[in-house]
N, C-alpha and C. Protein backbone atom coordinates (compact mmCIF):
# COMPACT_ATOMS: atom_id res chain seq x y z
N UNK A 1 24.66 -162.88 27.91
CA UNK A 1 25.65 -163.54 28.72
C UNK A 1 26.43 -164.55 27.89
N UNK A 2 25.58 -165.35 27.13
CA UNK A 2 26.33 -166.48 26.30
C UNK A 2 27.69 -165.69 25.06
N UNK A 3 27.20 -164.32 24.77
CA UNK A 3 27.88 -163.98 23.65
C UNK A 3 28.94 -163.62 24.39
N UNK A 4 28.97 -163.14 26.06
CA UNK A 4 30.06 -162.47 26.46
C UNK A 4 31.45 -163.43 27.06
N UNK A 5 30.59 -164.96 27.08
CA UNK A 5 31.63 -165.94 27.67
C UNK A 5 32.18 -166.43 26.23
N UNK A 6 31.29 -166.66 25.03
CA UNK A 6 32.20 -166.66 23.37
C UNK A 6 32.92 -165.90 23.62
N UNK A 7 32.80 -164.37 23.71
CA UNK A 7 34.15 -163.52 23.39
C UNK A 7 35.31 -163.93 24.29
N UNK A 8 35.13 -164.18 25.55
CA UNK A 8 36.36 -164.46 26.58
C UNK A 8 36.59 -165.76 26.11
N UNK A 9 36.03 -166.77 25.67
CA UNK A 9 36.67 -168.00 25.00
C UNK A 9 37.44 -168.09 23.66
N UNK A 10 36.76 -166.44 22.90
CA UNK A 10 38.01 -166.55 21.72
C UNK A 10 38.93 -165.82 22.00
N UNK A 11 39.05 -165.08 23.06
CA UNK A 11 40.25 -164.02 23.87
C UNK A 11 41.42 -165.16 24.26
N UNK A 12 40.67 -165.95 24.78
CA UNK A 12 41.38 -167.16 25.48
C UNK A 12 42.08 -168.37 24.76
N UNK A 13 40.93 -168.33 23.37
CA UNK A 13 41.83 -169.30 22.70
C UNK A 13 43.09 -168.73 21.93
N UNK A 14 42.75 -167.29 21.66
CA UNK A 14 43.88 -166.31 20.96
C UNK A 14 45.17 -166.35 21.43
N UNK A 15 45.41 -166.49 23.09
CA UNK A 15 46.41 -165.84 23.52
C UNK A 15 47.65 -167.01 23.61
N UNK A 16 48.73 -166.39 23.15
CA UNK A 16 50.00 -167.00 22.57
C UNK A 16 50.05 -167.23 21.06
N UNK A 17 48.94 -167.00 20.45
CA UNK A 17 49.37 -167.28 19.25
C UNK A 17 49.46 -166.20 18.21
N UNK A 18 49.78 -166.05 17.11
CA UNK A 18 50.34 -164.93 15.87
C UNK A 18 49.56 -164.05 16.33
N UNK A 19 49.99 -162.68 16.62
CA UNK A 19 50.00 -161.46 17.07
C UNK A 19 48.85 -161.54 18.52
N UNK A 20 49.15 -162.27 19.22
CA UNK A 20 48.12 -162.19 20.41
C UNK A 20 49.60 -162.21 21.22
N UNK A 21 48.70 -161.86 22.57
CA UNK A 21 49.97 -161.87 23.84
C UNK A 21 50.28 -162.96 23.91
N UNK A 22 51.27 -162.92 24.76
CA UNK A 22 52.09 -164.19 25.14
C UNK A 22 51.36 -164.83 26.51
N UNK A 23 50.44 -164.46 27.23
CA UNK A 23 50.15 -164.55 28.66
C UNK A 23 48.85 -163.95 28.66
N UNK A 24 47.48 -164.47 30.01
CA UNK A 24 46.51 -163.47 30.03
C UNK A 24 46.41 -162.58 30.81
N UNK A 25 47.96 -162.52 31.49
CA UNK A 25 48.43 -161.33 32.13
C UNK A 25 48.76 -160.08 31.51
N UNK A 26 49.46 -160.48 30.38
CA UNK A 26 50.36 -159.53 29.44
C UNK A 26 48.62 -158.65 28.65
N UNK A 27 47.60 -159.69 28.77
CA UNK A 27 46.77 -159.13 27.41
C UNK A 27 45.75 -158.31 28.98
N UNK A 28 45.84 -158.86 29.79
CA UNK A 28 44.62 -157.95 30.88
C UNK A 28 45.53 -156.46 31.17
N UNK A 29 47.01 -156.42 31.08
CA UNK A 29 47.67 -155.40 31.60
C UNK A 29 47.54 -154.34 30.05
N UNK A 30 47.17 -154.82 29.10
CA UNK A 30 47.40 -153.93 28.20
C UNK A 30 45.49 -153.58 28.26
N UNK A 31 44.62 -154.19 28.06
CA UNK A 31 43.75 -153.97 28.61
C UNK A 31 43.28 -153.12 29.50
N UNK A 32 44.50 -152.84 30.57
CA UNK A 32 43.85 -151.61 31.47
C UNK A 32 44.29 -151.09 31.15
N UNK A 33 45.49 -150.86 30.05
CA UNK A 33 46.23 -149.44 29.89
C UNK A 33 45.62 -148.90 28.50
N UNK A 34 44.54 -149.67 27.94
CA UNK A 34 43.73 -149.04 26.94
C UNK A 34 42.82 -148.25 27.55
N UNK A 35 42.35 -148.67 28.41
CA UNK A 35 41.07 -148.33 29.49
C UNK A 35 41.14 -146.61 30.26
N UNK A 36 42.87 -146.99 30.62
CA UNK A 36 43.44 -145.76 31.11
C UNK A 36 42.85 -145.92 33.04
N UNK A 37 43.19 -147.07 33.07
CA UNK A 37 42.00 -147.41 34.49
C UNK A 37 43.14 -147.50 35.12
N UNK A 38 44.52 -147.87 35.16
CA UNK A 38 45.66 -148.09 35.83
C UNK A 38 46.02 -147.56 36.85
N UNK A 39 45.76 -145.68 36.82
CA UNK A 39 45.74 -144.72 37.71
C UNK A 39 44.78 -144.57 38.95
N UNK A 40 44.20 -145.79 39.01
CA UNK A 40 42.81 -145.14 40.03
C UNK A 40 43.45 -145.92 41.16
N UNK A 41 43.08 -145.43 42.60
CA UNK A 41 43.74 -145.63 43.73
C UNK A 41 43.99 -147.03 43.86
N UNK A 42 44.48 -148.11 44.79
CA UNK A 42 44.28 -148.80 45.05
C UNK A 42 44.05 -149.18 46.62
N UNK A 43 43.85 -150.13 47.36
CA UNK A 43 43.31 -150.46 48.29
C UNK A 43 43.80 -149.76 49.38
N UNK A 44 45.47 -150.72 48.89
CA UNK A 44 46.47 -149.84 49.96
C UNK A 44 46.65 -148.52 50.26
N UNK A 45 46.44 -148.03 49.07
CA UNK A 45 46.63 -146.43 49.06
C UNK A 45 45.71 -145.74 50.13
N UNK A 46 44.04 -146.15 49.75
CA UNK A 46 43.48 -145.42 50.44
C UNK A 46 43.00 -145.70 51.75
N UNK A 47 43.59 -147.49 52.52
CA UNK A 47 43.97 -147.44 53.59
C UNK A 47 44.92 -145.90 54.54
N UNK A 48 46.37 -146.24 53.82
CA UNK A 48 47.26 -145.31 54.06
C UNK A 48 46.71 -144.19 54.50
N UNK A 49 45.78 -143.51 53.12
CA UNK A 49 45.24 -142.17 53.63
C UNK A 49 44.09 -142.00 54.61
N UNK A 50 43.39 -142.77 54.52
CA UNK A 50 42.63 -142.80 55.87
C UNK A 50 43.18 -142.79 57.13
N UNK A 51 44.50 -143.27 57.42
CA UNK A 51 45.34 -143.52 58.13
C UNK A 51 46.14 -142.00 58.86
N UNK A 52 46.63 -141.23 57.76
CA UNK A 52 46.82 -140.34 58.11
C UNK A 52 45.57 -139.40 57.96
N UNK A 53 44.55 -139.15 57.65
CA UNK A 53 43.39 -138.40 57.77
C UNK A 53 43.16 -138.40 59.25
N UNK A 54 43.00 -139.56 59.69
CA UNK A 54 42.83 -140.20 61.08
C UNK A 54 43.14 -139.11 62.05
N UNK A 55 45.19 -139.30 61.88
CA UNK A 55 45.66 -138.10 62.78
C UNK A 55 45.87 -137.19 62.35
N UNK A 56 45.31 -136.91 61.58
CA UNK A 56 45.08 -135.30 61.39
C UNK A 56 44.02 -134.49 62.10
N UNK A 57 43.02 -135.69 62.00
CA UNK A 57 42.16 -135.64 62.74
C UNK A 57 41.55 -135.44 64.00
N UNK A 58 42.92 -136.49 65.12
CA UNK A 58 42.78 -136.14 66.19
C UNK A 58 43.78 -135.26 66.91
N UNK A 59 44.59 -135.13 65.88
CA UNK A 59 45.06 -133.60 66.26
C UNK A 59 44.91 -131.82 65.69
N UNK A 60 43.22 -132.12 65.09
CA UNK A 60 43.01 -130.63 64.69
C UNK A 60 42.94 -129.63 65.51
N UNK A 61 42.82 -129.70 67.17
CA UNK A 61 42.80 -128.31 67.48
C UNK A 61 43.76 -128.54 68.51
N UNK A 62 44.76 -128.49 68.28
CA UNK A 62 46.36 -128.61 68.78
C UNK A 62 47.24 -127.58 68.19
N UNK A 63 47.36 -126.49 68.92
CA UNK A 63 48.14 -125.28 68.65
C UNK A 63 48.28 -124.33 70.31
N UNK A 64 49.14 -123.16 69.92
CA UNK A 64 49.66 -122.76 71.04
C UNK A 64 48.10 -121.99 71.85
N UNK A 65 47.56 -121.57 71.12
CA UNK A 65 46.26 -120.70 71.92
C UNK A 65 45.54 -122.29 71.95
N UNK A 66 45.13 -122.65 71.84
CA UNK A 66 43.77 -123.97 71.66
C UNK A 66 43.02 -123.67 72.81
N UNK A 67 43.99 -123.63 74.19
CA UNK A 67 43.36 -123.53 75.57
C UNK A 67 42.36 -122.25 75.93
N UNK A 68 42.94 -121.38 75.38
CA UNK A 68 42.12 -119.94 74.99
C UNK A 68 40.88 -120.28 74.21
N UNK A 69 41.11 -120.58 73.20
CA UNK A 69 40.12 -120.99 72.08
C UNK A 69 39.16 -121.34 72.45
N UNK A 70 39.21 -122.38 73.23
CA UNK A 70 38.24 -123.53 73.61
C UNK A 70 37.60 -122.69 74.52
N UNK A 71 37.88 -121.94 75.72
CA UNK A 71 37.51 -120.71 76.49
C UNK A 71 35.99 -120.08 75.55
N UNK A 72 36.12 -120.06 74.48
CA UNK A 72 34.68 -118.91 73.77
C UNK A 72 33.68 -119.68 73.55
N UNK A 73 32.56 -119.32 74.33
CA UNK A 73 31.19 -120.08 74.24
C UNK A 73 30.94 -119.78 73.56
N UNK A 74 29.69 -120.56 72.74
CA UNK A 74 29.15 -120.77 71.44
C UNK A 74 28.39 -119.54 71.77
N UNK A 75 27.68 -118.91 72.77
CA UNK A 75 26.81 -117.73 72.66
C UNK A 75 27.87 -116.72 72.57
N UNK A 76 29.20 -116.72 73.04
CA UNK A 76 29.79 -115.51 72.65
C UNK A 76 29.93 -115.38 71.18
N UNK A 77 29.87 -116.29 69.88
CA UNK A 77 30.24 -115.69 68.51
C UNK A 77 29.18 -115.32 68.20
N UNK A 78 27.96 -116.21 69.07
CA UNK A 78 26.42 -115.23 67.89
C UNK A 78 26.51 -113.61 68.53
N UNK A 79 26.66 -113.36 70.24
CA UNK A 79 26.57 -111.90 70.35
C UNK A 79 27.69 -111.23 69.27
N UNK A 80 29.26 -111.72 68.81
CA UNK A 80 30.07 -110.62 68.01
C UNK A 80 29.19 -110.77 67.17
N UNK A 81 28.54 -111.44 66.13
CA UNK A 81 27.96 -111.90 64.98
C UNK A 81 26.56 -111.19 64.39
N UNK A 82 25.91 -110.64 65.75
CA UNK A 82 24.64 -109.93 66.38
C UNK A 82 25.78 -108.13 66.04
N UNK A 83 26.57 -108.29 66.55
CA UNK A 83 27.14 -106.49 67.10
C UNK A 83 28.03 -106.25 65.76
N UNK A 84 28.17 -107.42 64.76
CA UNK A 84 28.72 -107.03 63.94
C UNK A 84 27.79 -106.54 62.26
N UNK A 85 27.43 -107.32 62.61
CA UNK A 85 25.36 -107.10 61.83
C UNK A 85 25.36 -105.18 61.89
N UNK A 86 25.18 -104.88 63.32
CA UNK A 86 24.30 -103.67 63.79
C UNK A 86 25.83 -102.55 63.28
N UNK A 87 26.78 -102.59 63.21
CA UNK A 87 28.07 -101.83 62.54
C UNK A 87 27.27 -101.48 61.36
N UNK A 88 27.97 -100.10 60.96
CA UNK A 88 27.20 -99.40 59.77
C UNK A 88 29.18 -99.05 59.19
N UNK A 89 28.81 -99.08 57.99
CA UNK A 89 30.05 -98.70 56.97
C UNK A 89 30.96 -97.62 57.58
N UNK A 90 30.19 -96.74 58.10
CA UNK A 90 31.02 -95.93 58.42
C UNK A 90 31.84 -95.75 59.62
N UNK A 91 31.02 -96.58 60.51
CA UNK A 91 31.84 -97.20 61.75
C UNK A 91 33.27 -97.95 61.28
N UNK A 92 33.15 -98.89 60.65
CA UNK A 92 34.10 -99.68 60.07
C UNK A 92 35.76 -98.88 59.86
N UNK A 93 35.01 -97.70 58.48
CA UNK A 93 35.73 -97.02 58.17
C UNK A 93 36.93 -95.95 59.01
């Protein structure tokens, strides 16, 4: 810990002078762009998308059949699912 607050104290005493940044803004922004960390989402962003995930969400089964749709009991796909099993290749064919 002690060696890591030396280094940020000679980071700190560096900055503005012969070839150091001008600011410890200028030296943290180049810092992330060594890092390559610049690109990763930020807060807002993935507010936003949660946001629209949301209604996407509560409008996934919103289409012209839906009302039909919703009509097929869960035991009607295991019987197709059952009768489609017992089909032989050549039925198909």
């Amino acid at each position: 810990m002690n060696a890591s607050i030396a280094k940020l104290e000679g980071i700190l005493a560096g900055i503005g002078g012969d070839n150091e940044k001008a600011t410890v803004v200028a030296y943290v922004t180049d810092a992330i762009a060594a890092l390559k960390i610049g690109d990763y989402a930020k807060a807002a962003d993935l507010t936003a998308l949660a946001t629209r995930v949301e209604a996407v969400e509560q409008n996934a089964h919103t289409h012209a059949n839906a009302e039909e749709l919703d009509k097929i009991a869960v035991g009607d796909k295991a019987k197709w699912d059952a009768a489609v099993e017992q089909l032989t290749w050549t039925e198909l064919v």
